[in-house]
PDB file of N, CA and C in Angstrom:
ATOM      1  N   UNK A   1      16.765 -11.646   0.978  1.00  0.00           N
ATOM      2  CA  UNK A   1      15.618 -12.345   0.435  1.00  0.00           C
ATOM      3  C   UNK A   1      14.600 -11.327  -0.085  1.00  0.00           C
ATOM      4  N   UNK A   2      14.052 -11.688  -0.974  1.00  0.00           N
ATOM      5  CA  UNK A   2      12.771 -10.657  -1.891  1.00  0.00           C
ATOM      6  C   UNK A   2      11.297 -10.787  -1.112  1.00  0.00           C
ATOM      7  N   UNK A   3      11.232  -9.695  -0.819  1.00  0.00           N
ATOM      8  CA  UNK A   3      10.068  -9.239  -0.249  1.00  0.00           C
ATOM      9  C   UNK A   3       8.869  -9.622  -1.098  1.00  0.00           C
ATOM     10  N   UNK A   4       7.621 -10.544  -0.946  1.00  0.00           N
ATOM     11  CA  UNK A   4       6.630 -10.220  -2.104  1.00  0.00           C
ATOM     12  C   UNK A   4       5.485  -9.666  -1.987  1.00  0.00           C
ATOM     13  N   UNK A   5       4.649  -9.597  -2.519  1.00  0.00           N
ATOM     14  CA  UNK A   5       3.230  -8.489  -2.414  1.00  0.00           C
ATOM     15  C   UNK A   5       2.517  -8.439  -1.292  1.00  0.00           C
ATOM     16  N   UNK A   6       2.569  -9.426  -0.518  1.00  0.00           N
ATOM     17  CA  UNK A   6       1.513  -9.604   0.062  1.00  0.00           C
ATOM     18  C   UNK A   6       2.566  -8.765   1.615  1.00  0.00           C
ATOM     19  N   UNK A   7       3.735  -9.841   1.536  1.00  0.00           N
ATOM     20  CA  UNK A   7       4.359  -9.017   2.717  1.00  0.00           C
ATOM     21  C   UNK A   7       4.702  -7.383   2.406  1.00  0.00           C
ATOM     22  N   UNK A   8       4.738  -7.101   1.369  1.00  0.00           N
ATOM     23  CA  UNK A   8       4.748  -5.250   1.289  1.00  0.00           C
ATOM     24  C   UNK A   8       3.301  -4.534   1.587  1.00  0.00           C
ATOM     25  N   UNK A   9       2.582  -5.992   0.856  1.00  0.00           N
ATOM     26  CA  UNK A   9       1.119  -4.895   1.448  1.00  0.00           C
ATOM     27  C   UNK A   9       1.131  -4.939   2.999  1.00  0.00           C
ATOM     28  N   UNK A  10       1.464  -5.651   3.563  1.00  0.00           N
ATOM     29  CA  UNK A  10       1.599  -5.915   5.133  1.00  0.00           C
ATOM     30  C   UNK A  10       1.859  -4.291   5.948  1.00  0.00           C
ATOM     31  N   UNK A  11       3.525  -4.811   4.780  1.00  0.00           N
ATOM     32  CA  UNK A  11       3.994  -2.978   5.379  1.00  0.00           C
ATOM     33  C   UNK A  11       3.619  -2.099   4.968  1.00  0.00           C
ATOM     34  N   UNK A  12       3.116  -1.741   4.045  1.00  0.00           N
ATOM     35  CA  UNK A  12       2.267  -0.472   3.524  1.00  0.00           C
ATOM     36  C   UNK A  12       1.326  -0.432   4.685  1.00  0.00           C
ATOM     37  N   UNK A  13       0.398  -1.407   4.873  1.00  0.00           N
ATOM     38  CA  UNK A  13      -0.844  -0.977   6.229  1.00  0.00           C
ATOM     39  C   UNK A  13      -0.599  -0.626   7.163  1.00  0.00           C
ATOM     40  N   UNK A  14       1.468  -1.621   7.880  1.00  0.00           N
ATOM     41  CA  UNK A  14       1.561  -0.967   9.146  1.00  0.00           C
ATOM     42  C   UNK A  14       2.081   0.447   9.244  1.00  0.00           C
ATOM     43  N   UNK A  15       2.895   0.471   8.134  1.00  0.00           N
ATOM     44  CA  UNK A  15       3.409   1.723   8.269  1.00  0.00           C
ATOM     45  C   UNK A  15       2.528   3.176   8.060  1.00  0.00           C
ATOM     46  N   UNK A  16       1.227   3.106   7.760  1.00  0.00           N
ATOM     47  CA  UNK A  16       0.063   4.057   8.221  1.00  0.00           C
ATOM     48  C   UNK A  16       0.278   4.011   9.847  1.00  0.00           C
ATOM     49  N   UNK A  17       0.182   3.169  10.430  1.00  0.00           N
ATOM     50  CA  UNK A  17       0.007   2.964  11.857  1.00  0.00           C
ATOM     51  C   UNK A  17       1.132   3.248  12.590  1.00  0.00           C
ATOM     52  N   UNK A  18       2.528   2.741  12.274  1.00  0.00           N
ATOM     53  CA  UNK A  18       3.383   2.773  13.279  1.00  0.00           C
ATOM     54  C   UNK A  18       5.124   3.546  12.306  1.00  0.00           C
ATOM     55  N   UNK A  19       5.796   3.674  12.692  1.00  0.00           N
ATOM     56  CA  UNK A  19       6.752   3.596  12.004  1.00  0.00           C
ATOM     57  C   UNK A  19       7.644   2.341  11.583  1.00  0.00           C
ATOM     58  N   UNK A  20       8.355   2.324  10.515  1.00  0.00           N
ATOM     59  CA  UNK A  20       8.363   1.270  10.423  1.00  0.00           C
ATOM     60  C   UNK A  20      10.001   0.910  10.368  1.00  0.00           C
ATOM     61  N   UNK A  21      10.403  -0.242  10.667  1.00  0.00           N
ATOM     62  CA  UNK A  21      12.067  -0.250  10.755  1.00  0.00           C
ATOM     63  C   UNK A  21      12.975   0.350   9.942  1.00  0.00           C
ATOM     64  N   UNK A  22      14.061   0.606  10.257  1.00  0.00           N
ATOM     65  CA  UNK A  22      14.984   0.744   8.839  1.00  0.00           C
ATOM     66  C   UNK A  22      15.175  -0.207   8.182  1.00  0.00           C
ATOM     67  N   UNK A  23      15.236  -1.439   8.828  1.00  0.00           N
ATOM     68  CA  UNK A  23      15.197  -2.703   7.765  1.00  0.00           C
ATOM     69  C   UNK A  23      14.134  -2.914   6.821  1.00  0.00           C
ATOM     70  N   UNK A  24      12.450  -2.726   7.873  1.00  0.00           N
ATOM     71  CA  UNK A  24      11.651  -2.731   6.742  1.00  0.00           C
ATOM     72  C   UNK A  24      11.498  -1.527   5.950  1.00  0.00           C
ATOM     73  N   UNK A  25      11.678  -0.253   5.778  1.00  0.00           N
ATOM     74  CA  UNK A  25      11.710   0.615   4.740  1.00  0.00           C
ATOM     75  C   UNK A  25      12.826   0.454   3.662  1.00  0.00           C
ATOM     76  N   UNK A  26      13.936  -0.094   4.521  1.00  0.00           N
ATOM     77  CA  UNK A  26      14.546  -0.242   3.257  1.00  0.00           C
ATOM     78  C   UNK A  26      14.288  -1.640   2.082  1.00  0.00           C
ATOM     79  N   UNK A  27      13.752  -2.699   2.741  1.00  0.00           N
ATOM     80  CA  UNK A  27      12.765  -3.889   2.112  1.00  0.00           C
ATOM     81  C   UNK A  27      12.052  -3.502   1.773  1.00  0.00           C
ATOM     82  N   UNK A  28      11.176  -2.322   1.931  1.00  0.00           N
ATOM     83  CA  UNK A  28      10.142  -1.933   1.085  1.00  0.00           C
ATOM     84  C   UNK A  28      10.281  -1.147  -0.279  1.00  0.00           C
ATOM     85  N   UNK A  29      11.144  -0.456   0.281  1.00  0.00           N
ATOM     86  CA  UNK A  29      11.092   0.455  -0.824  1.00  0.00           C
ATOM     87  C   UNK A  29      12.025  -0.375  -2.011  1.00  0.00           C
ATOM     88  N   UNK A  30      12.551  -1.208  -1.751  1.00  0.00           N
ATOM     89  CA  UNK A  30      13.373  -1.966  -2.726  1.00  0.00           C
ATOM     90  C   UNK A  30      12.439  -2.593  -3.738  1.00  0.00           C
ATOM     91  N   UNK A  31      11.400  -2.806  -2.736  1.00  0.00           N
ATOM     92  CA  UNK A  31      10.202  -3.374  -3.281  1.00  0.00           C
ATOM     93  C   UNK A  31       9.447  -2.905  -4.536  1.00  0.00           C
ATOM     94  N   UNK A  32       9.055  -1.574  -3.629  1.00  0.00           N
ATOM     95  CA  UNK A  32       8.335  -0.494  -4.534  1.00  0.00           C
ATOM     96  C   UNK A  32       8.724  -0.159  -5.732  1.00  0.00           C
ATOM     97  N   UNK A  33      10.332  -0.246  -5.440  1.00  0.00           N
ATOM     98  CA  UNK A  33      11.008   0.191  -7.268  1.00  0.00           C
ATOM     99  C   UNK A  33      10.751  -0.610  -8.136  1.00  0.00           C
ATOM    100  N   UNK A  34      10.278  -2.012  -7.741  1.00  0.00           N
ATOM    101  CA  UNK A  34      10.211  -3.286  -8.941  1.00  0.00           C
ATOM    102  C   UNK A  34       8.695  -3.323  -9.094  1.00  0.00           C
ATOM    103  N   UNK A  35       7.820  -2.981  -7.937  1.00  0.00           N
ATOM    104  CA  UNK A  35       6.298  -3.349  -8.598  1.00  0.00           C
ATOM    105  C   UNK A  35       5.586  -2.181  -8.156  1.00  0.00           C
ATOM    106  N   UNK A  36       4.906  -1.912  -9.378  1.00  0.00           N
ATOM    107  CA  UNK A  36       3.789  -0.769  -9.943  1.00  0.00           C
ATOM    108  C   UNK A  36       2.406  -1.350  -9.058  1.00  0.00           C
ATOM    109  N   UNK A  37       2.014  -2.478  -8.592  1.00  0.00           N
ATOM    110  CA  UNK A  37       1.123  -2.764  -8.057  1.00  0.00           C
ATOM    111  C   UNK A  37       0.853  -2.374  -6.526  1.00  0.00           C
ATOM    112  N   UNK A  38       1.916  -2.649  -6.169  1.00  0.00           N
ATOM    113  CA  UNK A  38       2.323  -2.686  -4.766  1.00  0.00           C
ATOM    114  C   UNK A  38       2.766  -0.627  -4.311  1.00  0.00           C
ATOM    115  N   UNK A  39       3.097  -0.061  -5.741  1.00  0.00           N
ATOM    116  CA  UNK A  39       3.303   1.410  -5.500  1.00  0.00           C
ATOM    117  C   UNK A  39       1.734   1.851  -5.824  1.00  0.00           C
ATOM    118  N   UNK A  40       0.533   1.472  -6.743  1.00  0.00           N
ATOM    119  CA  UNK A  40      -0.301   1.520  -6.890  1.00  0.00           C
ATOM    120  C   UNK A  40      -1.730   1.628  -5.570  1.00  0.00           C
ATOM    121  N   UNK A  41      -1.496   0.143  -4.738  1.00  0.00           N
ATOM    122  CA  UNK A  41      -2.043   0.179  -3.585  1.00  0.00           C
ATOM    123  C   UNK A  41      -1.166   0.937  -2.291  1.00  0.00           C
ATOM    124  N   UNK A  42      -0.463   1.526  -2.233  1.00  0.00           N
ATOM    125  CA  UNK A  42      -0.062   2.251  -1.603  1.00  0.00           C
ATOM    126  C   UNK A  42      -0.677   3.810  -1.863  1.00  0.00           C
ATOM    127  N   UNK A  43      -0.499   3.951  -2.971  1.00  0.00           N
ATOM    128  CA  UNK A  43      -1.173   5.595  -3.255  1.00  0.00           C
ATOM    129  C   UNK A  43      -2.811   5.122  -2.994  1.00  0.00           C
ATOM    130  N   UNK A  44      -3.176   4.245  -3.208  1.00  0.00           N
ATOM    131  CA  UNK A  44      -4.802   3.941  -2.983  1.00  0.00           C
ATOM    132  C   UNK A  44      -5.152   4.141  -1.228  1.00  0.00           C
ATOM    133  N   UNK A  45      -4.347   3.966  -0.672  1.00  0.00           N
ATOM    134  CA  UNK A  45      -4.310   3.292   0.733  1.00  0.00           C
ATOM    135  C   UNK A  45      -4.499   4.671   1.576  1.00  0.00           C
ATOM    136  N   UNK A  46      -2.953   5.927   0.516  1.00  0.00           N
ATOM    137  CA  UNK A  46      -3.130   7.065   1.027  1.00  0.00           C
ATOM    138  C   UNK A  46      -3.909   7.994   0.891  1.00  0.00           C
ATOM    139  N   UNK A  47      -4.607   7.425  -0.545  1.00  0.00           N
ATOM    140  CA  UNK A  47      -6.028   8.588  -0.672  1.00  0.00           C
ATOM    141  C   UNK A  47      -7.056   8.208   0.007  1.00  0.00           C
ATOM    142  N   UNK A  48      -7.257   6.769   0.399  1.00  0.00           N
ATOM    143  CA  UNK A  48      -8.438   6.400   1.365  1.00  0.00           C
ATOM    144  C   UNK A  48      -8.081   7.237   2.396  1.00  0.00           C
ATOM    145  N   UNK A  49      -7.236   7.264   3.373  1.00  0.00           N
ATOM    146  CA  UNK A  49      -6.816   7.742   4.044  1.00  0.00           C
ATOM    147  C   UNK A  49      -7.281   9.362   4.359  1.00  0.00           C
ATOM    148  N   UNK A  50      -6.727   9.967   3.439  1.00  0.00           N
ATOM    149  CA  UNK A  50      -6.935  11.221   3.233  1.00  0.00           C
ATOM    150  C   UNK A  50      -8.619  11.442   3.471  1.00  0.00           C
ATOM    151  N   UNK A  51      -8.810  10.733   2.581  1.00  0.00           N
ATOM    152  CA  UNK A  51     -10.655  11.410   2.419  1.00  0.00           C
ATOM    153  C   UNK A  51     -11.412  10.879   3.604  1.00  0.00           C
ATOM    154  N   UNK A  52     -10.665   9.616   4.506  1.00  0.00           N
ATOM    155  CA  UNK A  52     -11.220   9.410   5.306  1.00  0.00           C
ATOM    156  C   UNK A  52     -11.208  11.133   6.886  1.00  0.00           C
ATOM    157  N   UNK A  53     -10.097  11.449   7.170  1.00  0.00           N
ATOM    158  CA  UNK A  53      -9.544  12.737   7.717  1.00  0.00           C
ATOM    159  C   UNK A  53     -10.745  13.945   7.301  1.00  0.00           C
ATOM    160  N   UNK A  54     -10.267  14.057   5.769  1.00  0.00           N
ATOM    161  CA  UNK A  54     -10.962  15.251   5.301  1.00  0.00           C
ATOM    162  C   UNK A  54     -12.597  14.911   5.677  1.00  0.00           C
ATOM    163  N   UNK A  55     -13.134  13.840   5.644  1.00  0.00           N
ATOM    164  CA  UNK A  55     -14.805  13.569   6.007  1.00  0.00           C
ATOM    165  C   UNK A  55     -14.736  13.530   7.432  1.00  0.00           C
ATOM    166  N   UNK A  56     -13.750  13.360   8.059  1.00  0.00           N
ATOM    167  CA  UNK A  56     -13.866  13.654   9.417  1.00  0.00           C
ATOM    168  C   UNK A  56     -13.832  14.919  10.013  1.00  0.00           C
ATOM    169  N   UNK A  57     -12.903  15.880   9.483  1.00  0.00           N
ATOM    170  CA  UNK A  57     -12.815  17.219  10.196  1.00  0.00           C
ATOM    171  C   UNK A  57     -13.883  18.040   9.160  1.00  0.00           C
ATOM    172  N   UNK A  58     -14.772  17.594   8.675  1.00  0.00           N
ATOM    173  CA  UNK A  58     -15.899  18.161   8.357  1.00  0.00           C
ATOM    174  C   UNK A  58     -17.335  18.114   9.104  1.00  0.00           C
TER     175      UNK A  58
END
């Protein structure tokens, strides 16, 4: 069954947090190859991320 945006954004958030199955990485990333949106908020997710760290160990 096709994964859709909302459940990839799901896994994009948990998988910051936890690791995530082999079932769901491989549902995801199946994902990722078909939508630019969903690869889009993912790189968004990881630069929040980042700058959140970098403003911290400052």
């Amino acid at each position: 069954m096709m994964m859709n945006c909302q459940q990839a954004s799901r896994l994009i958030s948990d998988g910051m947090d936890r690791p995530l199955t082999r079932s769901e990485q491989v549902r995801l990333s199946f994902h990722l190859l078909m939508c630019r949106n969903c690869r889009h908020f993912r790189q968004q997710l990881q630069q929040l991320r980042q700058g959140i760290r970098r403003a911290r160990d400052e």
